[in-house]
Protein backbone atom coordinates (compact mmCIF):
# COMPACT_ATOMS: atom_id res chain seq x y z
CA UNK A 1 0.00 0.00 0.00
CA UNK A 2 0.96 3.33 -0.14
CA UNK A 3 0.14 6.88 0.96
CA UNK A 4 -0.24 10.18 -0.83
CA UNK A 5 0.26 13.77 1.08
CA UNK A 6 0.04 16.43 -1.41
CA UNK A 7 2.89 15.46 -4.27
CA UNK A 8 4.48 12.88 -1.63
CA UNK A 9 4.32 9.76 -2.23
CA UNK A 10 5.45 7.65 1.00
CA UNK A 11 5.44 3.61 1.03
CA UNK A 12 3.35 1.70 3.48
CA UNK A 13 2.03 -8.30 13.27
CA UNK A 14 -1.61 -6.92 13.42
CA UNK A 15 -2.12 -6.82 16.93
CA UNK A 16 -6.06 -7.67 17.04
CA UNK A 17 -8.53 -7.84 20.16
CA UNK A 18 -10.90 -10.40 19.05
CA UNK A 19 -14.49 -8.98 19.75
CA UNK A 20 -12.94 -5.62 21.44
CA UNK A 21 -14.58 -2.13 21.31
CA UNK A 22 -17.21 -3.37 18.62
CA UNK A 23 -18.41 -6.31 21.36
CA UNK A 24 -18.38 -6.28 25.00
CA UNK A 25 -14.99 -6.70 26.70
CA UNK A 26 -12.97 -3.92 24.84
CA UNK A 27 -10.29 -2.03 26.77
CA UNK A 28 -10.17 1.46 26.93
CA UNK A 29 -7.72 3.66 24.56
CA UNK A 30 -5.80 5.65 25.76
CA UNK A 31 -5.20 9.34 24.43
CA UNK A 32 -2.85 9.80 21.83
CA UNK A 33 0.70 9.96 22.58
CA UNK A 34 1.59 13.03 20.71
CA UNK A 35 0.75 16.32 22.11
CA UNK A 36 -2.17 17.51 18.62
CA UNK A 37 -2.68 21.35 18.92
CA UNK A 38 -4.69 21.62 15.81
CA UNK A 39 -7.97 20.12 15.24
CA UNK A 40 -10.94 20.46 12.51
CA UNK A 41 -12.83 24.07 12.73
CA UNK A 42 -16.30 24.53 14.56
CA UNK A 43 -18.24 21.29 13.66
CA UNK A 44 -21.93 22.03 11.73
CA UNK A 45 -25.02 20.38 12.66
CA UNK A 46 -25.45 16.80 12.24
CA UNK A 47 -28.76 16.85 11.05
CA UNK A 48 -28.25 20.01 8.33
CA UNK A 49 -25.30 18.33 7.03
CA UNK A 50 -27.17 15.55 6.09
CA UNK A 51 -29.32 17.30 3.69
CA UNK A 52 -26.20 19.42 2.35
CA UNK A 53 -24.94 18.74 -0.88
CA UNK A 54 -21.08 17.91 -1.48
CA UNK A 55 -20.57 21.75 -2.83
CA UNK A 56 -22.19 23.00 0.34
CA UNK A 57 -20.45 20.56 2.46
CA UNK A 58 -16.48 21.70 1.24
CA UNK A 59 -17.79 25.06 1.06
CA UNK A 60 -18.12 25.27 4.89
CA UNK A 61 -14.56 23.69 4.74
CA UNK A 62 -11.60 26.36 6.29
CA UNK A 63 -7.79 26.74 4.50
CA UNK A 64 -6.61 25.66 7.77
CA UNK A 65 -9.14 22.38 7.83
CA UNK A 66 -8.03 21.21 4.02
CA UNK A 67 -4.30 22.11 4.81
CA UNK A 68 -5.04 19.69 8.11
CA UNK A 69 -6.87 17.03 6.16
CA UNK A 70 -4.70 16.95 3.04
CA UNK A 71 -4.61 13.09 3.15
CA UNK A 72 -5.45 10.50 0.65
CA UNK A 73 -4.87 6.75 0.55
CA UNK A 74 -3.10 5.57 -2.54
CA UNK A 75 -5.74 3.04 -3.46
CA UNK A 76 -5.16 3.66 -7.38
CA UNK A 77 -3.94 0.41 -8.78
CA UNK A 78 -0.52 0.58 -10.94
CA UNK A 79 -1.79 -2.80 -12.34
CA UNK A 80 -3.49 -2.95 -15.63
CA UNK A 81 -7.12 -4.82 -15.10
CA UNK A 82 -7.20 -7.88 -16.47
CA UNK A 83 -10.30 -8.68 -18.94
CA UNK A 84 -12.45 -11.26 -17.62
CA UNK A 85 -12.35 -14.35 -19.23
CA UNK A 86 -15.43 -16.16 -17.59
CA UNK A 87 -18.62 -15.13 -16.68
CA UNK A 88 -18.93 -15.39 -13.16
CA UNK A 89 -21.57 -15.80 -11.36
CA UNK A 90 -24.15 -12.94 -9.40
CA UNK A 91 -21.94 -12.18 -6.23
CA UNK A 92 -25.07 -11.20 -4.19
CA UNK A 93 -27.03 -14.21 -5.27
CA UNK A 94 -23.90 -16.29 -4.38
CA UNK A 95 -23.76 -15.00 -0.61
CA UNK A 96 -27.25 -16.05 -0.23
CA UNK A 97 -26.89 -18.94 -2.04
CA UNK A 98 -24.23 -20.26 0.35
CA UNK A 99 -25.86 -18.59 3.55
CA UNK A 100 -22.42 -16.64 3.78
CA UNK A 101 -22.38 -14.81 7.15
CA UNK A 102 -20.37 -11.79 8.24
CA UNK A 103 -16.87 -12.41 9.83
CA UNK A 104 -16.77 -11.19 13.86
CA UNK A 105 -15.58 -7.44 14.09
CA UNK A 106 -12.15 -6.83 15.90
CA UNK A 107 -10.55 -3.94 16.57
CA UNK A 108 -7.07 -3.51 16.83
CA UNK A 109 -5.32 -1.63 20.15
CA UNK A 110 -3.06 0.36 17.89
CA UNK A 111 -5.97 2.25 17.23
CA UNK A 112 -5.52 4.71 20.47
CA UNK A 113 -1.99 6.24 19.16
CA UNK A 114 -4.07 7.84 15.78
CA UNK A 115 -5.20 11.13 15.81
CA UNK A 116 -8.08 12.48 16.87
CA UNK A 117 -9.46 14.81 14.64
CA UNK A 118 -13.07 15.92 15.02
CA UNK A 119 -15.61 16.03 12.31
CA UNK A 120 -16.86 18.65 10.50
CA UNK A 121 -20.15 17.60 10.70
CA UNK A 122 -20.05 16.30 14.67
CA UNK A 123 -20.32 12.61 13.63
CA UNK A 124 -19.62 11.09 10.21
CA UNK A 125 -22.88 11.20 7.12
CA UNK A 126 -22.03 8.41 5.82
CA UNK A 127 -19.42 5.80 4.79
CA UNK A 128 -16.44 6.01 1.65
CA UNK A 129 -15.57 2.43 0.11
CA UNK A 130 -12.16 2.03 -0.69
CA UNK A 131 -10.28 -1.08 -2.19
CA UNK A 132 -6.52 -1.31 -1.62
CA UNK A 133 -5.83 -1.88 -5.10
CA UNK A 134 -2.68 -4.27 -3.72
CA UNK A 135 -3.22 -8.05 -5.13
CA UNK A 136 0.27 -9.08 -3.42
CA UNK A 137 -0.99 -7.90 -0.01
CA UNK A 138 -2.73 -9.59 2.74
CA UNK A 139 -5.11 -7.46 4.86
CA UNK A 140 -2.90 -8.22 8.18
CA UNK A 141 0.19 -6.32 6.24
CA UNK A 142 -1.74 -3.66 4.79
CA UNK A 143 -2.92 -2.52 8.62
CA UNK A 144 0.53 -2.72 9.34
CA UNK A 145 1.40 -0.40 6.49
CA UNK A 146 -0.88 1.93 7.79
CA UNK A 147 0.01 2.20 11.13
CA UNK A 148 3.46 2.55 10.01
CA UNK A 149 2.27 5.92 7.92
CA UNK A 150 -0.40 6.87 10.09
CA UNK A 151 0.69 10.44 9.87
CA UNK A 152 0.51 10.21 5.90
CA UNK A 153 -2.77 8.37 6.05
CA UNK A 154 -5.32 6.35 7.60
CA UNK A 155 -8.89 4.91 7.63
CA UNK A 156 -11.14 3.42 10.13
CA UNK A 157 -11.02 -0.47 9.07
CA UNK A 158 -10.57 -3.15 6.83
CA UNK A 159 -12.74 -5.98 5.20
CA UNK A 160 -10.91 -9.34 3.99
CA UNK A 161 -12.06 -12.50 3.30
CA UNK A 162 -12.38 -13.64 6.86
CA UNK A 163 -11.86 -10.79 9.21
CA UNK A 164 -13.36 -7.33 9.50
CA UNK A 165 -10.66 -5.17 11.55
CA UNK A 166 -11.26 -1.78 12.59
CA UNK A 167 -8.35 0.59 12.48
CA UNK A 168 -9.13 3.96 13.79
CA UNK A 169 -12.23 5.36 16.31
CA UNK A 170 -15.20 6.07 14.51
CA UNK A 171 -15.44 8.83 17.16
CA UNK A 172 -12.85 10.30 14.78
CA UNK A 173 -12.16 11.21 11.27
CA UNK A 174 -9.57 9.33 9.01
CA UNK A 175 -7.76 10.74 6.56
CA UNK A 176 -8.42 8.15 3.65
CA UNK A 177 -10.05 10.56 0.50
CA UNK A 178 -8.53 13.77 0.72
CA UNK A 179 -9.16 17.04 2.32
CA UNK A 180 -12.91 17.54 1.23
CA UNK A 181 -14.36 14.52 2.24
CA UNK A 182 -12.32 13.48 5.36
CA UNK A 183 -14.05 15.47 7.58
CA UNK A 184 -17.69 13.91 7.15
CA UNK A 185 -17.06 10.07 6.59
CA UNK A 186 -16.14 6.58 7.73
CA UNK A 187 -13.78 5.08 5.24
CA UNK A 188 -13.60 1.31 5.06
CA UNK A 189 -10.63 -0.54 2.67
CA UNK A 190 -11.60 -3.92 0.91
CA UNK A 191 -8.49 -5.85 0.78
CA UNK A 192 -8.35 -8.01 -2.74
CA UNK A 193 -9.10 -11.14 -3.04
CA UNK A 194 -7.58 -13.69 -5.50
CA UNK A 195 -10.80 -16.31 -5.87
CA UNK A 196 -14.63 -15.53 -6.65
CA UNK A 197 -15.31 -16.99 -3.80
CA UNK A 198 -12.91 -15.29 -1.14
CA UNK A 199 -14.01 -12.08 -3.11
CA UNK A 200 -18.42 -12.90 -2.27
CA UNK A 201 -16.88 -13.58 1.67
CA UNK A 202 -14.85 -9.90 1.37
CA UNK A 203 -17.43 -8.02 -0.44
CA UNK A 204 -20.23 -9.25 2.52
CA UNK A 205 -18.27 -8.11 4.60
CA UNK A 206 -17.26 -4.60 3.66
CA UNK A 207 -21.35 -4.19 3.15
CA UNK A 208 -22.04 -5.95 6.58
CA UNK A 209 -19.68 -3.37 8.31
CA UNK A 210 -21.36 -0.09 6.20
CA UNK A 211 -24.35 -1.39 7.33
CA UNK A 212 -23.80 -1.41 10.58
CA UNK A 213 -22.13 1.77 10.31
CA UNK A 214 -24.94 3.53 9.13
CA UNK A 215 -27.29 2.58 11.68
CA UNK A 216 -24.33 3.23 14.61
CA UNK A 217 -25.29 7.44 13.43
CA UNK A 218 -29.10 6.43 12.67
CA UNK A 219 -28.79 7.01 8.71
CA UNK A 220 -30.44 4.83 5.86
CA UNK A 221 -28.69 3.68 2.94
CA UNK A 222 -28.47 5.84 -0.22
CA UNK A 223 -26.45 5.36 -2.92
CA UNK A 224 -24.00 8.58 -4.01
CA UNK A 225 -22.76 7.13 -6.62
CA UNK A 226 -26.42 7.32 -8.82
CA UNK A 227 -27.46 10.63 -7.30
CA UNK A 228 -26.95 13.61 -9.59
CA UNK A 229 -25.99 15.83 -6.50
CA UNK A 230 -23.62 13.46 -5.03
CA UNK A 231 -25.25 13.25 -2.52
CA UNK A 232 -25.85 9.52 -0.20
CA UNK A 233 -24.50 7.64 2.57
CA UNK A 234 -22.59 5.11 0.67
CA UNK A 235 -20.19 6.14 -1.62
CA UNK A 236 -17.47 5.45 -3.24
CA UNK A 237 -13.66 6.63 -3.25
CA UNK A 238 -14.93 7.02 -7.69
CA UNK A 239 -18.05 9.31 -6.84
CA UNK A 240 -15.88 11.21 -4.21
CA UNK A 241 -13.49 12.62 -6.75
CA UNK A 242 -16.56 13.46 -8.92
CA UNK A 243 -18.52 15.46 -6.26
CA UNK A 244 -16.60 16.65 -4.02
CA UNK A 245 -12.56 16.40 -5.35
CA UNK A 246 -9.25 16.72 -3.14
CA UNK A 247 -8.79 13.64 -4.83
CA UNK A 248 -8.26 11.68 -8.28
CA UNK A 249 -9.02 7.77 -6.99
CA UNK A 250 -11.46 6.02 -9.12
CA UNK A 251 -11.78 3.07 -6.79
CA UNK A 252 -13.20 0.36 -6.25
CA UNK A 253 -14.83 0.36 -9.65
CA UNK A 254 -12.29 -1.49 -11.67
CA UNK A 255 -11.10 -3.90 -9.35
CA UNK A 256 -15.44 -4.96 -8.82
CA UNK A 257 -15.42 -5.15 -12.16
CA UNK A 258 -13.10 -7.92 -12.37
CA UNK A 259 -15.67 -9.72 -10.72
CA UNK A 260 -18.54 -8.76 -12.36
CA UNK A 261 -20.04 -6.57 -9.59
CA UNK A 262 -20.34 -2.67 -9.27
CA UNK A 263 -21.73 -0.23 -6.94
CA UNK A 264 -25.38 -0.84 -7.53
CA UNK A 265 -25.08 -4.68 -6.44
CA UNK A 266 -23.03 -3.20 -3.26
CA UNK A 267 -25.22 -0.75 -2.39
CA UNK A 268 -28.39 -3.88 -2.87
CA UNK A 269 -26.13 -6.08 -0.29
CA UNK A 270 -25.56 -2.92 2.32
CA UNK A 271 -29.35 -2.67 2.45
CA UNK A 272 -29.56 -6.32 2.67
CA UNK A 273 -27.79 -6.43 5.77
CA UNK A 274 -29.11 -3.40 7.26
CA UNK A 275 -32.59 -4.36 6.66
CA UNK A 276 -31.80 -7.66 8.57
CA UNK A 277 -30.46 -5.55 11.48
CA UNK A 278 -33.65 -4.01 12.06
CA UNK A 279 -35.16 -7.02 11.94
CA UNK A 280 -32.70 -7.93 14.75
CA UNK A 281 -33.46 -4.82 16.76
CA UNK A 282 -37.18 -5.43 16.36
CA UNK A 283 -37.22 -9.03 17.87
CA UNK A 284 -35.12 -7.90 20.80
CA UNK A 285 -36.18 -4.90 22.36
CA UNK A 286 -35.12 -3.99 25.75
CA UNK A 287 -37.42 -2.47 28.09
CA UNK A 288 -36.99 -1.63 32.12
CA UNK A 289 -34.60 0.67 33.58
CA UNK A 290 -31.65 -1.28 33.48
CA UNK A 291 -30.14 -3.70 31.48
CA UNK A 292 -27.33 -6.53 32.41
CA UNK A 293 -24.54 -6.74 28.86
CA UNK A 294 -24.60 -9.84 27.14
CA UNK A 295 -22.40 -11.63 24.80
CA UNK A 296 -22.11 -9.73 20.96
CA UNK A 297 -24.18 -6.75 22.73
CA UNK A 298 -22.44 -3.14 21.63
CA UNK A 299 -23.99 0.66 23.17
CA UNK A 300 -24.92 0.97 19.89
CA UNK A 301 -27.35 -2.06 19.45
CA UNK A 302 -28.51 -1.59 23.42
CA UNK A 303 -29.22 1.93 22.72
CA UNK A 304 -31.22 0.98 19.13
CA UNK A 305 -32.75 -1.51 21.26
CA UNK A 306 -34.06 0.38 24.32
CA UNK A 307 -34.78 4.12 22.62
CA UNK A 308 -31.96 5.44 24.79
CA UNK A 309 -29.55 7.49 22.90
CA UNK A 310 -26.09 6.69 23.01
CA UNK A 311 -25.28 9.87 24.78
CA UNK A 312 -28.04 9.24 27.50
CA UNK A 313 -26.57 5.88 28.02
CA UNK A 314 -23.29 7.12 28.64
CA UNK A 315 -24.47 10.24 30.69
CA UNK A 316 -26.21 8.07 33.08
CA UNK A 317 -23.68 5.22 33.34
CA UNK A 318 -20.81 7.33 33.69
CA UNK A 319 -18.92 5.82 30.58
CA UNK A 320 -16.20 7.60 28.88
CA UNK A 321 -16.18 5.31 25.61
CA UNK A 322 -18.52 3.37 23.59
CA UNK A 323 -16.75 -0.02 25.31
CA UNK A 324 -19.36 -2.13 27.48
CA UNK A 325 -18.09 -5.57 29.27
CA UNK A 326 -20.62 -8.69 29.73
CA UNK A 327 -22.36 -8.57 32.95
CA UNK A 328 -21.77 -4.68 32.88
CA UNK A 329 -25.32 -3.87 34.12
CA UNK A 330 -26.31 -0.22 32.86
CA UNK A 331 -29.00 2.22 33.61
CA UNK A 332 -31.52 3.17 30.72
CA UNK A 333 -33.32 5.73 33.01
């Protein structure tokens, strides 16, 4: 992998907690090790920036925030794309086909020596897909690429074949697509796959974790990519460069092409899976004033769950992260 800051162009043992932050029994990070004195201007309203187009959006943007957020991810592929010489078969109808589930999410304790840049718009609108556009690289070495360039670039996780690790606090920006769109999304990298069938298991997975994503900030699925504003909660690194620049990437489009897919069929299994997690939510609601944390249980799905905000949850429990252990018991009211 490798990193881009301005004209720059800087070369990129994954230490993972298995069920951490994401599932009960995370530890706490700590706070960055290096003193940051700058940090993104005043942030917007969450809600307004949701209805703002990309235009609006970098407008509100300062010199000193795109000087700050002058990152991109060097996702563009030096590789020339290989025609496809068989038809393969529908990757969506594939994963349901084979009753392919999600892999566990991990998170990885490297995570707390990032930085910790706030968003423009309070909490991220919506989520960037990225591909690393690496076919020699495993998705353990590309993490450890990034860590090792963290101050060139960064994003918040990755999606493989059989692990979804995230990277960075979703608390916190990344610096993954460049100046403009930094400050208002999640960025998740799909690392490449060499068989159809490793690339249905990666794919799932990069949609499960958007999914899950979007309902962590309470926003639906929308597709940028088809919207003649730009404007959506999924998008990709392509439709970034279109609507709202800092960037040139044009990923993943080619390298889903290699496998007969695009953004449409994406975007059909990210509202697969998040239709299936209200589902989910529906069939378990929590009611009372306090509730004892099981196994798999995040704040997020306890507060989707119970009608407590996040915030609430935190306010009354005391908590100073999104981390919850089992047999935590929290108050709701």
């Amino acid at each position: 992998m490798k990193f881009k800051f301005g004209t720059a162009v800087i070369l990129s043992s994954s230490l993972l907690i298995s069920q951490s932050g994401v599932y009960a029994n995370a530890n706490d990070s700590s706070e960055n090790n290096k003193t940051q004195t700058e940090n993104t201007s005043k942030s917007i309203d969450f809600k307004e920036a949701q209805e703002m187009s990309p235009n609006e959006l970098t407008n509100l943007l300062t010199e000193e925030d795109l000087t700050l957020h002058n990152k991109v991810e060097d996702d563009e592929s030096t590789e020339s794309v290989p025609r496809i010489k068989e038809t393969y078969q529908d990757v969506n109808a594939y994963i349901n086909k084979h009753n392919i589930k999600p892999s566990p999410i991990t998170q990885d304790a490297r995570m707390k020596d990032l930085p910790k840049y706030d968003y423009k718009s309070d909490k991220f609108i919506g989520v960037i897909i990225h591909e690393t556009a690496n076919s020699n690289s495993s998705i353990d070495s590309e993490i450890k690429y990034m860590y090792e360039n963290y101050e060139s670039a960064f994003v918040h996780a990755y999606a493989g074949s059989n692990k979804i690790v995230q990277t960075a606090s979703s608390d916190y920006l990344a610096w993954g697509a460049g100046a403009k769109a930094n400050p208002y999304f999640y960025q998740i990298e799909l690392a490449r796959s060499n068989t159809f069938d490793q690339f249905a298991k990666s794919v799932n997975n990069q949609a499960y974790l958007t999914a899950k994503m979007l309902k962590q900030n309470g926003l639906k699925p929308s597709l940028a990519d088809n919207n003649s504003e730009g404007k959506g909660t999924v998008i990709s690194h392509n439709a970034v460069s279109k609507n709202y620049g800092g960037t040139d990437h044009t990923d993943p489009i080619s390298y889903f092409s290699q496998w007969g897919y695009d953004m449409n069929q994406f975007y059909n299994l990210v509202q697969k899976h998040y239709d299936q997690m209200n589902e989910t939510s529906e069939n378990n609601a929590i009611s009372g004033t306090i509730y004892k944390v099981a196994k798999g249980d995040t704040l997020y799905n306890i507060s989707n769950r119970s009608g407590v905000s996040i915030a609430n949850i935190k306010k009354l429990n005391n908590l100073k992260s999104n981390n919850v252990a089992i047999g935590q018991t929290l108050k709701l009211k």
